[in-house]
Protein backbone atom coordinates (compact mmCIF):
# COMPACT_ATOMS: atom_id res chain seq x y z
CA UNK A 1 0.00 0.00 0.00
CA UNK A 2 3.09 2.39 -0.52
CA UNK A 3 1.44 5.20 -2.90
CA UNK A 4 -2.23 4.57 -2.09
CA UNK A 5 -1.46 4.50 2.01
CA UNK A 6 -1.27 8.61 1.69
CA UNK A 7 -4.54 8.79 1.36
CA UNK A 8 -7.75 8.92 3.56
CA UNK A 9 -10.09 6.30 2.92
CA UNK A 10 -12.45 8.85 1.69
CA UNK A 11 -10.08 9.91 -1.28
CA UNK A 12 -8.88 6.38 -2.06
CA UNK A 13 -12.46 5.38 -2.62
CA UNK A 14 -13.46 8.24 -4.61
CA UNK A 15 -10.52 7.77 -6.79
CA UNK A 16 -10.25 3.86 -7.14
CA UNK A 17 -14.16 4.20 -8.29
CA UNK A 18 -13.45 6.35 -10.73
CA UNK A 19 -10.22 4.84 -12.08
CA UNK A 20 -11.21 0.85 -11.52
CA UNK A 21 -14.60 0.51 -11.00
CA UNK A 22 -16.91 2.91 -13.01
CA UNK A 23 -15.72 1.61 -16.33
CA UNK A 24 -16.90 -1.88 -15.72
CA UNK A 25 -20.13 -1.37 -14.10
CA UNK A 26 -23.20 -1.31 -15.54
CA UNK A 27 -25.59 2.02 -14.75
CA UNK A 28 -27.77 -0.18 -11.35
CA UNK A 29 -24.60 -1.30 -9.89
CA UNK A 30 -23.38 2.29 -10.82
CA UNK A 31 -25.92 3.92 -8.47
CA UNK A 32 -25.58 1.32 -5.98
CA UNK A 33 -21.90 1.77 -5.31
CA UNK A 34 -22.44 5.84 -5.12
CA UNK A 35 -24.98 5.30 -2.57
CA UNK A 36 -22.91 2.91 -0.79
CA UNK A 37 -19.95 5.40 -1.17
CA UNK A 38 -21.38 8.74 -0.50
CA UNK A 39 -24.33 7.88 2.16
CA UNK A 40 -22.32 5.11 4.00
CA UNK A 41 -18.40 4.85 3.83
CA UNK A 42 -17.69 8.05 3.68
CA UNK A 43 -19.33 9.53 6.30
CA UNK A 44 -18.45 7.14 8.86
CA UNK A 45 -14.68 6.04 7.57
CA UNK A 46 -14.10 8.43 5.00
CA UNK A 47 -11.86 10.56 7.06
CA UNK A 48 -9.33 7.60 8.32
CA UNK A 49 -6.25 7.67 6.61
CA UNK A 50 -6.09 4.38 5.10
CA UNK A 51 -2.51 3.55 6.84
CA UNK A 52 -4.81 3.79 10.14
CA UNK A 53 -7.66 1.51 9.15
CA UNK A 54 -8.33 -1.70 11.34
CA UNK A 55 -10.35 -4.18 11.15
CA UNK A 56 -11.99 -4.01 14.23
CA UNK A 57 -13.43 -0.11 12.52
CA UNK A 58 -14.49 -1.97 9.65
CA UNK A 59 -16.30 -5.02 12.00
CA UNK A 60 -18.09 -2.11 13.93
CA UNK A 61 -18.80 -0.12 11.07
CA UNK A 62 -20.82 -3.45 9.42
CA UNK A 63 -22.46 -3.92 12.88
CA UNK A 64 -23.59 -0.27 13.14
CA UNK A 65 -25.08 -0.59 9.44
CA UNK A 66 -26.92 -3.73 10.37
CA UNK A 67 -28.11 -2.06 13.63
CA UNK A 68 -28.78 1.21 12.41
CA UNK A 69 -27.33 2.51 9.05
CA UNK A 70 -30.95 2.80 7.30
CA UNK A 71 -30.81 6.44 6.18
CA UNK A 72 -33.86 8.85 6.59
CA UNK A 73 -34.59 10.13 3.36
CA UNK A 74 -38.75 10.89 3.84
CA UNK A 75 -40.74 12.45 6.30
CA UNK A 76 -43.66 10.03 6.18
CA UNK A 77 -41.66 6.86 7.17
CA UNK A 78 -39.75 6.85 10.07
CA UNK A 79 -36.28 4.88 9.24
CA UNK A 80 -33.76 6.26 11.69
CA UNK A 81 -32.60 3.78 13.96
CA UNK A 82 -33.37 0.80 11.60
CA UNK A 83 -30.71 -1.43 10.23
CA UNK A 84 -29.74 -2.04 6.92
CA UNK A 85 -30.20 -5.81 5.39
CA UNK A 86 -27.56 -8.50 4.99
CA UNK A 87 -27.48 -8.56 1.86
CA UNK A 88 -27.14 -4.45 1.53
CA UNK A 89 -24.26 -5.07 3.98
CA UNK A 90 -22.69 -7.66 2.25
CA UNK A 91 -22.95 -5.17 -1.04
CA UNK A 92 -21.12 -2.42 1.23
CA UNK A 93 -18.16 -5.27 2.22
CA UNK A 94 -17.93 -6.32 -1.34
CA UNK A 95 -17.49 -2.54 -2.44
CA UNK A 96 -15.23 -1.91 0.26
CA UNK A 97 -12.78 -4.88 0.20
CA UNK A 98 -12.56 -4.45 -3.19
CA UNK A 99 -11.23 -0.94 -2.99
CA UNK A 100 -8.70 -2.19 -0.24
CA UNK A 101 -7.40 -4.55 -2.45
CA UNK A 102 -6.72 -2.24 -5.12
CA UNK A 103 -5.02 0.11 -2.54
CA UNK A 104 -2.60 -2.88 -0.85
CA UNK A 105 -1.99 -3.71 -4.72
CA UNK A 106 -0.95 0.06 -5.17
């Protein structure tokens, strides 16, 4: 992780979508991994520089999102406080270990 272990985790992850993933994807997974970016990672780990990232952040940050990472986009429904689904999780690991990858590769 010499040249990518500068960055924060919220750079790496804007950059590595850009540069590895957004070419491949097709337009659903597209919006799927900016919502998982922009509503998710980055506001809870974006600001950890990547040379400081543990795994135990990464366990509690899946825990938190299946105990409470549903986001409250509408007035009528009330969502805060609800967690997110396995599968929606497992989508936000995928993402996410594949961008660490990419930046221990770098």
């Amino acid at each position: 992780m010499s040249r990518a272990k500068s960055y924060t985790l919220g750079a790496w992850i804007k950059l590595w979508y850009e540069v590895y993933a957004e070419p491949r994807l097709r337009e659903k997974t597209k919006h799927y991994y900016l919502n998982y970016i922009d509503n998710h990672i980055i506001p809870e780990l974006g600001n950890t520089p990547l040379e400081k990232l543990t795994t135990i952040q990464i366990q509690k940050f899946y825990n938190d999102l299946q105990k409470s990472g549903r986001i409250q986009r509408y007035t009528h429904i009330k969502l805060k406080d609800k967690g997110l689904s396995t599968r929606v999780v497992r989508g936000i690991h995928t993402l996410l270990n594949n961008c660490l990858e990419q930046a221990v590769a770098e």
